[in-house]
PDB file of N, CA and C in Angstrom:
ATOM      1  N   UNK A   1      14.763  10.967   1.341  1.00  0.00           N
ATOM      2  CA  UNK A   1      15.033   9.602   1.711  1.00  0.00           C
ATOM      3  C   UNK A   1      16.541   9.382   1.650  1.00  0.00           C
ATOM      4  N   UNK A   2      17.327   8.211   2.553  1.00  0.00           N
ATOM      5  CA  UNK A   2      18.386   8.222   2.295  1.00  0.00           C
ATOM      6  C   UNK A   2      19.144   7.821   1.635  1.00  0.00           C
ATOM      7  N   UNK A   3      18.395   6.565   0.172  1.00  0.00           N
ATOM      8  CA  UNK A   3      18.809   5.988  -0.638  1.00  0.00           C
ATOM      9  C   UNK A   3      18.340   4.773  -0.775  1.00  0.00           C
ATOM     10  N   UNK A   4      17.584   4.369   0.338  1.00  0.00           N
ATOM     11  CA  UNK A   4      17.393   2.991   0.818  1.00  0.00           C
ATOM     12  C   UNK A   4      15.954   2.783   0.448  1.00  0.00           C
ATOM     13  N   UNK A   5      15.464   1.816  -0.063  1.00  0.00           N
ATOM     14  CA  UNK A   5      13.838   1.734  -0.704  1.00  0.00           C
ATOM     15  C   UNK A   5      13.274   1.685   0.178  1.00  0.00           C
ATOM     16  N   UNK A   6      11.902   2.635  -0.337  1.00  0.00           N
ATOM     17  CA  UNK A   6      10.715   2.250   0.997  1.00  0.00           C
ATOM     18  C   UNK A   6      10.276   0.516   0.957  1.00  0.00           C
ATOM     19  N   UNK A   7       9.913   0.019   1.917  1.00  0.00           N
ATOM     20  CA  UNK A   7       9.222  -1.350   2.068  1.00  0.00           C
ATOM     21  C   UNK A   7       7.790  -1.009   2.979  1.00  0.00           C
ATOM     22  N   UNK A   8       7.216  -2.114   2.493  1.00  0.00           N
ATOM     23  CA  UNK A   8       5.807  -2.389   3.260  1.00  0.00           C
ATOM     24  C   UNK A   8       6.033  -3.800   3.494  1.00  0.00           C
ATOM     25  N   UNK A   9       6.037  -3.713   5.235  1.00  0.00           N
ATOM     26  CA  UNK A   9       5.921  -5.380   5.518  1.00  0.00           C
ATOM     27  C   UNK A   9       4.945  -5.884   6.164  1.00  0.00           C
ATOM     28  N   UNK A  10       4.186  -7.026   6.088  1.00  0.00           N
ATOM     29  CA  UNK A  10       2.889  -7.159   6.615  1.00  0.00           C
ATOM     30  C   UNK A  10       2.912  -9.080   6.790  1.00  0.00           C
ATOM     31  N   UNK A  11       2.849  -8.935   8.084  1.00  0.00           N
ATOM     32  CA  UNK A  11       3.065 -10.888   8.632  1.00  0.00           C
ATOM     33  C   UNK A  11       4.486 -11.591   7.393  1.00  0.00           C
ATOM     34  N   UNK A  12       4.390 -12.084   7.271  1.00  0.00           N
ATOM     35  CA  UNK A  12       5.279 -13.014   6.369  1.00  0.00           C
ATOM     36  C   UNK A  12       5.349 -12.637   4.785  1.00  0.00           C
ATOM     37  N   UNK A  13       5.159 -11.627   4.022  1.00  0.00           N
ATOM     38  CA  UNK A  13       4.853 -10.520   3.091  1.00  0.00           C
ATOM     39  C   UNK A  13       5.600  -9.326   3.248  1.00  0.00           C
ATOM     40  N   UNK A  14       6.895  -9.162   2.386  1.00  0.00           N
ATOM     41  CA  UNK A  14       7.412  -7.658   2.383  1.00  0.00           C
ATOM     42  C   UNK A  14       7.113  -6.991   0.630  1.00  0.00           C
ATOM     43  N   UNK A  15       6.641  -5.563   0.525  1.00  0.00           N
ATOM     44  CA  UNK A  15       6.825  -5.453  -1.042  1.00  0.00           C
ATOM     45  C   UNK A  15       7.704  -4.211  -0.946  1.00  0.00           C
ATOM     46  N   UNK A  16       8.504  -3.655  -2.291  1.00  0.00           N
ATOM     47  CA  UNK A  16       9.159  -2.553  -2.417  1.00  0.00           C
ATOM     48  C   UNK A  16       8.527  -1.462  -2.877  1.00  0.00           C
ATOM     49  N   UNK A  17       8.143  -0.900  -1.900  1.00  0.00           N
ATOM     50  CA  UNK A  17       6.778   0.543  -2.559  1.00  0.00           C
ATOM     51  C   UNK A  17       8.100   1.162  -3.148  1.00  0.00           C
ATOM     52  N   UNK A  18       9.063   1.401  -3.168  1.00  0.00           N
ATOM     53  CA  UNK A  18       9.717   2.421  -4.063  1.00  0.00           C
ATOM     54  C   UNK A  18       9.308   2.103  -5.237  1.00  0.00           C
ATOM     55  N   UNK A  19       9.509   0.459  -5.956  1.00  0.00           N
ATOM     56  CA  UNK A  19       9.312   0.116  -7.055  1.00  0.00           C
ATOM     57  C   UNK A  19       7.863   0.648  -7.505  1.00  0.00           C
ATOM     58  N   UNK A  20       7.155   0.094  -6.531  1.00  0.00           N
ATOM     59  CA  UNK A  20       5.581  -0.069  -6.746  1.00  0.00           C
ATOM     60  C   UNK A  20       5.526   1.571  -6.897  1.00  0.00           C
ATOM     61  N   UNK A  21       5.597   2.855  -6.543  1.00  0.00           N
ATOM     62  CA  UNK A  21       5.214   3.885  -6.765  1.00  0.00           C
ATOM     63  C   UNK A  21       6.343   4.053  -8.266  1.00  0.00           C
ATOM     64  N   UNK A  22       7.455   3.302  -8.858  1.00  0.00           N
ATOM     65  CA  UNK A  22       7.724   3.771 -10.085  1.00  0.00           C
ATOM     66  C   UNK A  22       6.751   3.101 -11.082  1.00  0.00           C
ATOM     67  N   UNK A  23       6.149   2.151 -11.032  1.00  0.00           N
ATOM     68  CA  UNK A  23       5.000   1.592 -11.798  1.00  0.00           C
ATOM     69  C   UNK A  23       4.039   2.244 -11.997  1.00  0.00           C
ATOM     70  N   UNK A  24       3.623   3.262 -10.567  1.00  0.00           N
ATOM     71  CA  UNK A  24       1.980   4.073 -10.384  1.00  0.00           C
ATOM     72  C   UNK A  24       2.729   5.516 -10.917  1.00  0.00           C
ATOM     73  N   UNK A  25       3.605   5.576 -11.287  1.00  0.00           N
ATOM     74  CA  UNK A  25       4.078   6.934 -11.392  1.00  0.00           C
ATOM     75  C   UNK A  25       3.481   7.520 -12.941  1.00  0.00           C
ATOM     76  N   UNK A  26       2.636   8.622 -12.914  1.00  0.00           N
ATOM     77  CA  UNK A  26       2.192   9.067 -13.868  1.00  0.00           C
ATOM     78  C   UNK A  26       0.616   8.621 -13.922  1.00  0.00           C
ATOM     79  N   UNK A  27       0.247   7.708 -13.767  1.00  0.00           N
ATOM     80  CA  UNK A  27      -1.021   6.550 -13.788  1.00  0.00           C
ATOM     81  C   UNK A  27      -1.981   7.542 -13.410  1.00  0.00           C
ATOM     82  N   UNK A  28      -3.409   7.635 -13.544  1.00  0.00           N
ATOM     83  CA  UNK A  28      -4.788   8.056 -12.896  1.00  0.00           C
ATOM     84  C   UNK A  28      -5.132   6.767 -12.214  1.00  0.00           C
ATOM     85  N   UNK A  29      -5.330   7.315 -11.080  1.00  0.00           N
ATOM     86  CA  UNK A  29      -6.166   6.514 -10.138  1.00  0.00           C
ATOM     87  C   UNK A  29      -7.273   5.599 -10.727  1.00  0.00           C
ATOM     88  N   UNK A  30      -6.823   4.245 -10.880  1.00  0.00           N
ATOM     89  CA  UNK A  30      -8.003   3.095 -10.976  1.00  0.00           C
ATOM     90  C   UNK A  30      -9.927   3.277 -10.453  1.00  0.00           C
ATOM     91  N   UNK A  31      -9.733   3.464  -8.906  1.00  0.00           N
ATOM     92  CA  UNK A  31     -10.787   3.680  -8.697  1.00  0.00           C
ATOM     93  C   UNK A  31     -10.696   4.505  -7.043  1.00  0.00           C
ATOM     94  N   UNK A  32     -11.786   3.868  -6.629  1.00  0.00           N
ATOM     95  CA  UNK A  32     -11.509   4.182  -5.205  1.00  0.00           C
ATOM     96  C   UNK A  32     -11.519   3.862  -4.122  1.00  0.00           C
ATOM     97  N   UNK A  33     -11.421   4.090  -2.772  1.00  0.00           N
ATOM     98  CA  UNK A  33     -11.790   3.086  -1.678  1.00  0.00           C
ATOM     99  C   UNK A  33     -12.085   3.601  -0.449  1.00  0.00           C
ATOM    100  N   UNK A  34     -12.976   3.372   0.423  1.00  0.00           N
ATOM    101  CA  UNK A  34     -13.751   3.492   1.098  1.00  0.00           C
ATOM    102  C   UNK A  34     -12.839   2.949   3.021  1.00  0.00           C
ATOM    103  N   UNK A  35     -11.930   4.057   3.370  1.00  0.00           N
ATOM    104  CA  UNK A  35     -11.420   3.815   4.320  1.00  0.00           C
ATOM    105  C   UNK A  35     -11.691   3.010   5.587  1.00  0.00           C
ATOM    106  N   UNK A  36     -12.948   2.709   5.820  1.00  0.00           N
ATOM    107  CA  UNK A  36     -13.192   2.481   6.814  1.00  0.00           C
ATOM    108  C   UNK A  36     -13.480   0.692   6.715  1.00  0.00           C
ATOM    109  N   UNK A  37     -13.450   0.118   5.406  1.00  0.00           N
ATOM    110  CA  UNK A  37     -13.336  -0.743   4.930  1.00  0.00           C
ATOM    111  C   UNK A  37     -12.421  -1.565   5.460  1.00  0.00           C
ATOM    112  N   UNK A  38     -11.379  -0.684   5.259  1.00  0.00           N
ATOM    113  CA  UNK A  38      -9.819  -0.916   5.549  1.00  0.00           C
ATOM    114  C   UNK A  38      -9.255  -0.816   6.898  1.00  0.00           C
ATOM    115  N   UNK A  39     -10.084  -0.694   7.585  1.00  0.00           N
ATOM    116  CA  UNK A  39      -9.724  -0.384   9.377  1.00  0.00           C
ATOM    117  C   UNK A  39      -8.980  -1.207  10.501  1.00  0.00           C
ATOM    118  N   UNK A  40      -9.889  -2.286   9.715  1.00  0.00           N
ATOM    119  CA  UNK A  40      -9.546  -3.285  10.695  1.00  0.00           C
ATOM    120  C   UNK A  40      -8.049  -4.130  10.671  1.00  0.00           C
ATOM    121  N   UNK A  41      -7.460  -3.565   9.406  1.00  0.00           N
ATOM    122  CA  UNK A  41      -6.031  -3.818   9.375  1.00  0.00           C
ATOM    123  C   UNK A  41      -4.726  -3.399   9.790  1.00  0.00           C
ATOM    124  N   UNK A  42      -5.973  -1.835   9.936  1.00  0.00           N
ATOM    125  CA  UNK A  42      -5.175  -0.719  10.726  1.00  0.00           C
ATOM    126  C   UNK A  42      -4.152  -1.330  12.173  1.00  0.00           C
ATOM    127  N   UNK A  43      -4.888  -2.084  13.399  1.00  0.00           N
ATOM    128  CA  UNK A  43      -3.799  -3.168  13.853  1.00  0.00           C
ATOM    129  C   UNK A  43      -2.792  -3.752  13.693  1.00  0.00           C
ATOM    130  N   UNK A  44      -2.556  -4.065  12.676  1.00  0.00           N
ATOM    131  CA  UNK A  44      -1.345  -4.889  11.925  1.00  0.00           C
ATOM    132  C   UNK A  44      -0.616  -3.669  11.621  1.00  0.00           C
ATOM    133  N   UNK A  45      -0.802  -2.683  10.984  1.00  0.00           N
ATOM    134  CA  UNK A  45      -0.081  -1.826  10.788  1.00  0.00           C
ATOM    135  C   UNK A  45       0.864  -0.515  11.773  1.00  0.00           C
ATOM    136  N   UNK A  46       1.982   0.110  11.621  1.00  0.00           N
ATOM    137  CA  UNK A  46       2.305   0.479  12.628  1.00  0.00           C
ATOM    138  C   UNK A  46       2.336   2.209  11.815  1.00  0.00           C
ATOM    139  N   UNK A  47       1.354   2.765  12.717  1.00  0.00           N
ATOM    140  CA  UNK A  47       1.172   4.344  12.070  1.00  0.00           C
ATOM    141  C   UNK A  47       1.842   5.399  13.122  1.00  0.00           C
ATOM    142  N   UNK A  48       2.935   6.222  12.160  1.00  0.00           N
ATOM    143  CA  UNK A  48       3.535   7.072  12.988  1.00  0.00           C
ATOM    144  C   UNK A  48       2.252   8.353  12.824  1.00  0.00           C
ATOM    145  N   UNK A  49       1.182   8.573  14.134  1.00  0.00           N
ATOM    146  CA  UNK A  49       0.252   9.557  13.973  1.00  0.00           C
ATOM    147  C   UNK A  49       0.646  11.365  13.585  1.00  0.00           C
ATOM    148  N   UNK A  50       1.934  11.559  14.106  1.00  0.00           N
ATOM    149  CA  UNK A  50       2.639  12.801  13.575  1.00  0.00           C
ATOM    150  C   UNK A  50       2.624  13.111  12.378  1.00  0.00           C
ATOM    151  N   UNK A  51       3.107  11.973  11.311  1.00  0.00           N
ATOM    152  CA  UNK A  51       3.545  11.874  10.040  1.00  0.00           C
ATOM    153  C   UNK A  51       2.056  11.927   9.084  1.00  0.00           C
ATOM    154  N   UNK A  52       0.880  11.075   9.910  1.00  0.00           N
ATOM    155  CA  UNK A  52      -0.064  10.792   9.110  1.00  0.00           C
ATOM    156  C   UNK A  52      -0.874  11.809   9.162  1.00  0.00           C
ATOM    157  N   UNK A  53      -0.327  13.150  10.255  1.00  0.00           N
ATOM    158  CA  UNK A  53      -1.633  14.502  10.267  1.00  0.00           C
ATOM    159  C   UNK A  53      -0.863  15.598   8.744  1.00  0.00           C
ATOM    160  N   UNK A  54       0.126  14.998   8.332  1.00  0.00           N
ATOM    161  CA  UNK A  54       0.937  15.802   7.273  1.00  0.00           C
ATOM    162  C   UNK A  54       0.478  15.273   5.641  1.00  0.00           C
ATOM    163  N   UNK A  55      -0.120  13.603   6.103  1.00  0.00           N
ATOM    164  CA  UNK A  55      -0.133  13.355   4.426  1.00  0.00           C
ATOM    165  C   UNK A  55      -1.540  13.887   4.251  1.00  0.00           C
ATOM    166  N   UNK A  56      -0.918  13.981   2.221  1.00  0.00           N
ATOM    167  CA  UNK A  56      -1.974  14.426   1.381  1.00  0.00           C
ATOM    168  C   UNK A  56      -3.008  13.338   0.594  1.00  0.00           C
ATOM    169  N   UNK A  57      -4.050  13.370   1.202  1.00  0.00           N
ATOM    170  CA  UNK A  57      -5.438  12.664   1.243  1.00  0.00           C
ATOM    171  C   UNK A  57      -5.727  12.551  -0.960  1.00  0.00           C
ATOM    172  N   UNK A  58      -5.096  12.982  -1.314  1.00  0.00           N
ATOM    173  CA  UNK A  58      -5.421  13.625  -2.673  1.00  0.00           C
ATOM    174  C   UNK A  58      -4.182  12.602  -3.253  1.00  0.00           C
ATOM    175  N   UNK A  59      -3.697  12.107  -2.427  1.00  0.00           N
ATOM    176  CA  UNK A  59      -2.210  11.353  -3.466  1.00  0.00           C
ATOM    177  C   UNK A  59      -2.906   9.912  -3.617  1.00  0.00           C
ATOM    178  N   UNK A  60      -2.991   8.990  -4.481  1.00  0.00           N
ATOM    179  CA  UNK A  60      -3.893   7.960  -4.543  1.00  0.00           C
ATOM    180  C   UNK A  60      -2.615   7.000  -3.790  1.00  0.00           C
ATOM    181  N   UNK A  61      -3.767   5.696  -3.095  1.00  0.00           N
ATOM    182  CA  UNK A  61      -2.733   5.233  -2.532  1.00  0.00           C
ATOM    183  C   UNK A  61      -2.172   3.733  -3.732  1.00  0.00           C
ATOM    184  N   UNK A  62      -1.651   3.119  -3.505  1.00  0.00           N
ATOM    185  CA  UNK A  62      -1.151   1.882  -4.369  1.00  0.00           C
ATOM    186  C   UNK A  62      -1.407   0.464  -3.249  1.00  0.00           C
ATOM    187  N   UNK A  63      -2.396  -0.191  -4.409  1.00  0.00           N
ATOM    188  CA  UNK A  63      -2.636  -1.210  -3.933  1.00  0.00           C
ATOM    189  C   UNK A  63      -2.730  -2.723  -5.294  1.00  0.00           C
ATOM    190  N   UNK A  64      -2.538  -4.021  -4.545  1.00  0.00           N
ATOM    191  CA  UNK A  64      -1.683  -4.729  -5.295  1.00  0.00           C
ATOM    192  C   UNK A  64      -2.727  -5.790  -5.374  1.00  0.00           C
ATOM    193  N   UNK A  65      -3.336  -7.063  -6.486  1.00  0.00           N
ATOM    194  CA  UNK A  65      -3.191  -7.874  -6.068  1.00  0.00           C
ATOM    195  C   UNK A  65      -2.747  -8.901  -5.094  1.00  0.00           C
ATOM    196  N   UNK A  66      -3.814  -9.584  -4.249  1.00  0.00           N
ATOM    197  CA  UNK A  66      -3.017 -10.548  -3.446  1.00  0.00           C
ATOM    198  C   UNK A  66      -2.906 -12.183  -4.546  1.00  0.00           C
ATOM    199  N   UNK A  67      -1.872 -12.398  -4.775  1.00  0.00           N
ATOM    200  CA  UNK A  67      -1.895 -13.940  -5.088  1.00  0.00           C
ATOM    201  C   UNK A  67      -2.613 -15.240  -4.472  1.00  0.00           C
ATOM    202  N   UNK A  68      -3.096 -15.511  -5.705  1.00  0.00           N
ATOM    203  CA  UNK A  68      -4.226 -16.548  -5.557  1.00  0.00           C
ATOM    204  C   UNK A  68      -5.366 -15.805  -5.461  1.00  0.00           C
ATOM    205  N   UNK A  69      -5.444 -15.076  -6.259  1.00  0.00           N
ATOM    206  CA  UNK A  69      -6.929 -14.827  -5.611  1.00  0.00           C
ATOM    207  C   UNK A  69      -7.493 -14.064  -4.287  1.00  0.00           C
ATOM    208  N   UNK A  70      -6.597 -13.775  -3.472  1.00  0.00           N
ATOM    209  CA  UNK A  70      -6.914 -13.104  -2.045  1.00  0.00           C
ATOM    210  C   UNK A  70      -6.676 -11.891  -2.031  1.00  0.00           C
ATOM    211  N   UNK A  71      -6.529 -11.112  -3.190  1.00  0.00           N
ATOM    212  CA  UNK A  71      -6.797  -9.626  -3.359  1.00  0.00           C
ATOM    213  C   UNK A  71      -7.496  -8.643  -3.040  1.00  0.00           C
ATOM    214  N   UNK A  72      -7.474  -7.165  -3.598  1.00  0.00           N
ATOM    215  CA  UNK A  72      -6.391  -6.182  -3.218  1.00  0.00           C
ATOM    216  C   UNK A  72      -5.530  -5.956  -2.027  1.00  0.00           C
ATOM    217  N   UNK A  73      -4.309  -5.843  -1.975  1.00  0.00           N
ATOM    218  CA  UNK A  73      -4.056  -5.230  -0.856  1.00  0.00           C
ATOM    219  C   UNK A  73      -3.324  -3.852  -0.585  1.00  0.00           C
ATOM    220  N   UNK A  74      -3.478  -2.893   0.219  1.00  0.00           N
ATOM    221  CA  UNK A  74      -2.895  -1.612  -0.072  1.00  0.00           C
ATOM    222  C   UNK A  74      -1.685  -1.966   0.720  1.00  0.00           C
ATOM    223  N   UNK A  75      -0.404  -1.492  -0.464  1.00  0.00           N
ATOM    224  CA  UNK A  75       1.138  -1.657   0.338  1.00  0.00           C
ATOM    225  C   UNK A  75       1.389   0.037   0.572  1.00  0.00           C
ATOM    226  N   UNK A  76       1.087   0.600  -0.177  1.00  0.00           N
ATOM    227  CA  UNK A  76       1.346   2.533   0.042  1.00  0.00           C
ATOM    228  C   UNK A  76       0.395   3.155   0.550  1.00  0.00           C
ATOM    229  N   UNK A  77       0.283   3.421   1.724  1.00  0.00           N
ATOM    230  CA  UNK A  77      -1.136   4.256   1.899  1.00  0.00           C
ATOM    231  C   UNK A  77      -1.781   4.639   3.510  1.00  0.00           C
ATOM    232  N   UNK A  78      -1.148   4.127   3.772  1.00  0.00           N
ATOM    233  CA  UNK A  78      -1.571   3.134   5.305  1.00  0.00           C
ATOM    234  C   UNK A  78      -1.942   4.733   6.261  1.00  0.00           C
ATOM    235  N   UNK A  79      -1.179   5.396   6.233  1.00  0.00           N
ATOM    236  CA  UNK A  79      -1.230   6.666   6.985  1.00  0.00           C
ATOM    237  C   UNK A  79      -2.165   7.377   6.440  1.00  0.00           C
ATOM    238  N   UNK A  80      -2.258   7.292   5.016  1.00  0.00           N
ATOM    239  CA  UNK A  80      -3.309   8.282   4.425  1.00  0.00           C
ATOM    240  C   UNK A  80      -4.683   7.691   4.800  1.00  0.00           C
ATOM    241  N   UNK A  81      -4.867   6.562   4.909  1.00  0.00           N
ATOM    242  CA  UNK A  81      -5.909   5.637   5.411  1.00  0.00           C
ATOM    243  C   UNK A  81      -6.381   6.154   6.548  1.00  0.00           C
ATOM    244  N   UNK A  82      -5.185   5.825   7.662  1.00  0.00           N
ATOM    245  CA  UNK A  82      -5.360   6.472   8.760  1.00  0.00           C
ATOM    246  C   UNK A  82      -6.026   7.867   8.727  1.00  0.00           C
ATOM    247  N   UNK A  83      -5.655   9.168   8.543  1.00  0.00           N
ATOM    248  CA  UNK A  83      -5.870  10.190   8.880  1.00  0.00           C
ATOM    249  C   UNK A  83      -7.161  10.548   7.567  1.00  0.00           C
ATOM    250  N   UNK A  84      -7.155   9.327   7.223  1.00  0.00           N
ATOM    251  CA  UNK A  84      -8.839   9.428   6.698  1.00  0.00           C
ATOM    252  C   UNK A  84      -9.867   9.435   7.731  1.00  0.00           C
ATOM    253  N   UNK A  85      -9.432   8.026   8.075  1.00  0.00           N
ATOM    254  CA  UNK A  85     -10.307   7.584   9.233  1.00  0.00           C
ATOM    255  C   UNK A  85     -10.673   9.259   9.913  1.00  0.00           C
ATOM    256  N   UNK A  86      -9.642   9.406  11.024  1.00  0.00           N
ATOM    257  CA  UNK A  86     -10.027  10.514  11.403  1.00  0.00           C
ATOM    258  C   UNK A  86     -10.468  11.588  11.578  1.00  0.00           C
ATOM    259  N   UNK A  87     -10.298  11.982   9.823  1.00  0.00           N
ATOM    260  CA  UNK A  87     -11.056  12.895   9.817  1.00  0.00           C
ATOM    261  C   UNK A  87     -12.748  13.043   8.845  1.00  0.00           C
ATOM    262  N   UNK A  88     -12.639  11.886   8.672  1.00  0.00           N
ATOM    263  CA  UNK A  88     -14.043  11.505   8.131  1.00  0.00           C
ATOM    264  C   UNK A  88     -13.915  11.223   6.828  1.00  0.00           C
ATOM    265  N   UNK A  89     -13.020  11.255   6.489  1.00  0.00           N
ATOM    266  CA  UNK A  89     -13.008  11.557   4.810  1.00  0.00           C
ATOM    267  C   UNK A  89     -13.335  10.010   4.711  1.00  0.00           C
ATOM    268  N   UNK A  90     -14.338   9.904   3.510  1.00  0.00           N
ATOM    269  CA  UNK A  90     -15.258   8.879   2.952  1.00  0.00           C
ATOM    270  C   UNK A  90     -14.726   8.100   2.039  1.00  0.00           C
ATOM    271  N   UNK A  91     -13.733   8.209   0.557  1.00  0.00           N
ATOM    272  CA  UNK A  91     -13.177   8.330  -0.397  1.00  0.00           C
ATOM    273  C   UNK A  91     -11.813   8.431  -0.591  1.00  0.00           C
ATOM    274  N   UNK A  92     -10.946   7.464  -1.294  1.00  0.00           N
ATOM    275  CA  UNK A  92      -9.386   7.820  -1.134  1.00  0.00           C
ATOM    276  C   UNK A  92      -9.428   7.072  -2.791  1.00  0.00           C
ATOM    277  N   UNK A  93      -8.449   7.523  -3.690  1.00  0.00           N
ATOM    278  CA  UNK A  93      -7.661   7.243  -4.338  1.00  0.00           C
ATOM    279  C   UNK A  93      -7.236   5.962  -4.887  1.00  0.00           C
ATOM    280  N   UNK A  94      -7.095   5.181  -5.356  1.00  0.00           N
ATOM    281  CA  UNK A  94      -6.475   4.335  -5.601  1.00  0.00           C
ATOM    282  C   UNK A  94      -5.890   3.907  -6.888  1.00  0.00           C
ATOM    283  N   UNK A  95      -4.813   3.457  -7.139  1.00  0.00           N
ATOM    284  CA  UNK A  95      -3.828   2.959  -8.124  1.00  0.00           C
ATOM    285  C   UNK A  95      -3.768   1.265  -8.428  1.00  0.00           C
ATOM    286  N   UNK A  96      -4.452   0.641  -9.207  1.00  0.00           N
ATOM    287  CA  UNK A  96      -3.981  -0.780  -9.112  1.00  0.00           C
ATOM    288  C   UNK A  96      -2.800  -1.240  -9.835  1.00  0.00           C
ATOM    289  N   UNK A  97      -2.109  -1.678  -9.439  1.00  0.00           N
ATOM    290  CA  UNK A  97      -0.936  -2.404  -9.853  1.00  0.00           C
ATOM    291  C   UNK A  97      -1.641  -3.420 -10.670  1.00  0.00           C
ATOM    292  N   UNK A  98      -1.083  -4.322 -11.661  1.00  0.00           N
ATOM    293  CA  UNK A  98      -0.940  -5.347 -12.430  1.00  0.00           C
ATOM    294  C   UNK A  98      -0.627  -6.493 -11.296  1.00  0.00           C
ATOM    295  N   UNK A  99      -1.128  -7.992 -11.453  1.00  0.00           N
ATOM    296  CA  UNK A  99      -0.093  -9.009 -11.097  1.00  0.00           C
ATOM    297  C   UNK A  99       1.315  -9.680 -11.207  1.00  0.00           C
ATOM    298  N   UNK A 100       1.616  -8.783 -12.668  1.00  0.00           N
ATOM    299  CA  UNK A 100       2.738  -9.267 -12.975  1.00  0.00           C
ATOM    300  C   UNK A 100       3.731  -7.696 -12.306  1.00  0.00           C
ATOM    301  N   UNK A 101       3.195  -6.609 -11.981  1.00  0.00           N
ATOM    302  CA  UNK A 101       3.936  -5.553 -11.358  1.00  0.00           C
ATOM    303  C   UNK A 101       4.266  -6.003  -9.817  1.00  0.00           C
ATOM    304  N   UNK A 102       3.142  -6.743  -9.269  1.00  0.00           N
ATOM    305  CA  UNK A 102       3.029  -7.197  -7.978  1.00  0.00           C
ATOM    306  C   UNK A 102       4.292  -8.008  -7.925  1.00  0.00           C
ATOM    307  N   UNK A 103       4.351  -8.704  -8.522  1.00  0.00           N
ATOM    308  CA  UNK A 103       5.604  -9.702  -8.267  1.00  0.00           C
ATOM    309  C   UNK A 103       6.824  -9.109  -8.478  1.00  0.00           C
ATOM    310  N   UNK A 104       6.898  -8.293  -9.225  1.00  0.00           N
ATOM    311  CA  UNK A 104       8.329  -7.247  -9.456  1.00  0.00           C
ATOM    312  C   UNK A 104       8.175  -6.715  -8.019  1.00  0.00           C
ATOM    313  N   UNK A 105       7.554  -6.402  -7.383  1.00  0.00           N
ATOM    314  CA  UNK A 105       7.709  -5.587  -6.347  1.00  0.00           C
ATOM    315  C   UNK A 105       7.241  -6.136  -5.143  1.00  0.00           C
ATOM    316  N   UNK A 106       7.628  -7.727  -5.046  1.00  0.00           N
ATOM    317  CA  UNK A 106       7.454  -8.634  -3.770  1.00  0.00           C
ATOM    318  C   UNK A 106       8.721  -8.805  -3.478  1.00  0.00           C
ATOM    319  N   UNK A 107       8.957  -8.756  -2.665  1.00  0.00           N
ATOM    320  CA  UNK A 107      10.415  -8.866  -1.731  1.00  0.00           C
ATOM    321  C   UNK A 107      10.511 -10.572  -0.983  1.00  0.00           C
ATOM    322  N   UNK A 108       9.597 -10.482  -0.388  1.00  0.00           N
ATOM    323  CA  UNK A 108       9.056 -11.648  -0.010  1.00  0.00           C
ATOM    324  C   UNK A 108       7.846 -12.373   0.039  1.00  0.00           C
ATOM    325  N   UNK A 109       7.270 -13.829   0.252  1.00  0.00           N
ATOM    326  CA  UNK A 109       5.769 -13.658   0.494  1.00  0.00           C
ATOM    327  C   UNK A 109       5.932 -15.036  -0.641  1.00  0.00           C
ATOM    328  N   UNK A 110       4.816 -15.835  -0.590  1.00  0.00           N
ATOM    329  CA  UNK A 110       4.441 -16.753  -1.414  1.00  0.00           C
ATOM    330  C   UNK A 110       5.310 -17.249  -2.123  1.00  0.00           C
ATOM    331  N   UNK A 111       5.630 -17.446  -3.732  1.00  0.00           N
ATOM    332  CA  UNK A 111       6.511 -18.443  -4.303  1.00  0.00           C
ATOM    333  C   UNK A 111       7.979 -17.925  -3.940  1.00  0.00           C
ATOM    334  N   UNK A 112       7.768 -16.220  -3.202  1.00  0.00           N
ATOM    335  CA  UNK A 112       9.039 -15.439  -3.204  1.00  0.00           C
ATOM    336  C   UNK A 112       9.862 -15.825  -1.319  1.00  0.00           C
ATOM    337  N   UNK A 113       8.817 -17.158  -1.173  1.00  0.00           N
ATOM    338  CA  UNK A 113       8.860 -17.069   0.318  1.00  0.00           C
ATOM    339  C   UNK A 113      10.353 -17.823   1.042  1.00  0.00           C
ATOM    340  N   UNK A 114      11.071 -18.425  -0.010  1.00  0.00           N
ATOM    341  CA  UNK A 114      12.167 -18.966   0.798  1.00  0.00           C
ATOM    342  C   UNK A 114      13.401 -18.597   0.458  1.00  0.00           C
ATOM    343  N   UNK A 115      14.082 -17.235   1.280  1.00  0.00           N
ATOM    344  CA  UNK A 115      15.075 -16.411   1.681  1.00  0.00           C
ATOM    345  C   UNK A 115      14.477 -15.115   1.060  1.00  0.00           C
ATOM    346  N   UNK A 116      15.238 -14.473   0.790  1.00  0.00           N
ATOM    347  CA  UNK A 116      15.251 -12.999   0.560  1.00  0.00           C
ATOM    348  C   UNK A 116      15.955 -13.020  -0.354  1.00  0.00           C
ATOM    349  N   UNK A 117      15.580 -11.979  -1.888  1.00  0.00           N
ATOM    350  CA  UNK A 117      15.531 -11.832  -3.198  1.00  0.00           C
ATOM    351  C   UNK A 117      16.633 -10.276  -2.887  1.00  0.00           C
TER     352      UNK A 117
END
């Protein structure tokens, strides 16, 4: 990487997966999740398909509380999701963040929503 944090941005919602993977760093996977679940978000998301035939299905992905109540959401993962889909795989990984980690690692989005932090 070139120094610059990874982000996940999604409609009016940015978080700092750099942060968010130093939180999951070390952690066992919470539980798990069921890709196809997750599909229909796949739209919103923008998947480089090159990149996503390379990731490892075995790395859990990180997913966050949504505030208020409108939770989980996966900010790290999106490709591994993807090339689940594809190849059938049933089962992925997952890491839950805390709410109070979530907010360390909102960039933007809800109470964080007016300018940039």
């Amino acid at each position: 990487m070139n120094g610059s944090a990874e982000m996940f941005h999604l409609l009016a919602w940015r978080w700092n997966v750099t942060t968010a993977k130093a939180y999951a760093a070390g952690r066992t996977p919470n539980t798990h999740l069921n890709p196809a679940s997750w599909s229909g978000l796949l739209a919103l998301i923008v998947i480089d398909t090159e990149h996503a035939r390379t990731v490892d299905l075995a790395e859990p992905l990180i997913a966050v509380p949504v505030p208020d109540g409108g939770g989980p959401l996966v900010i790290d993962g999106w490709h591994r999701i993807h090339k689940a889909l594809a190849t059938g795989v049933e089962r992925l990984p997952v890491i839950f963040l805390t709410a109070e980690e979530e907010l360390a690692c909102r960039v933007h989005g809800g109470e964080k929503g007016h300018g940039w932090r």
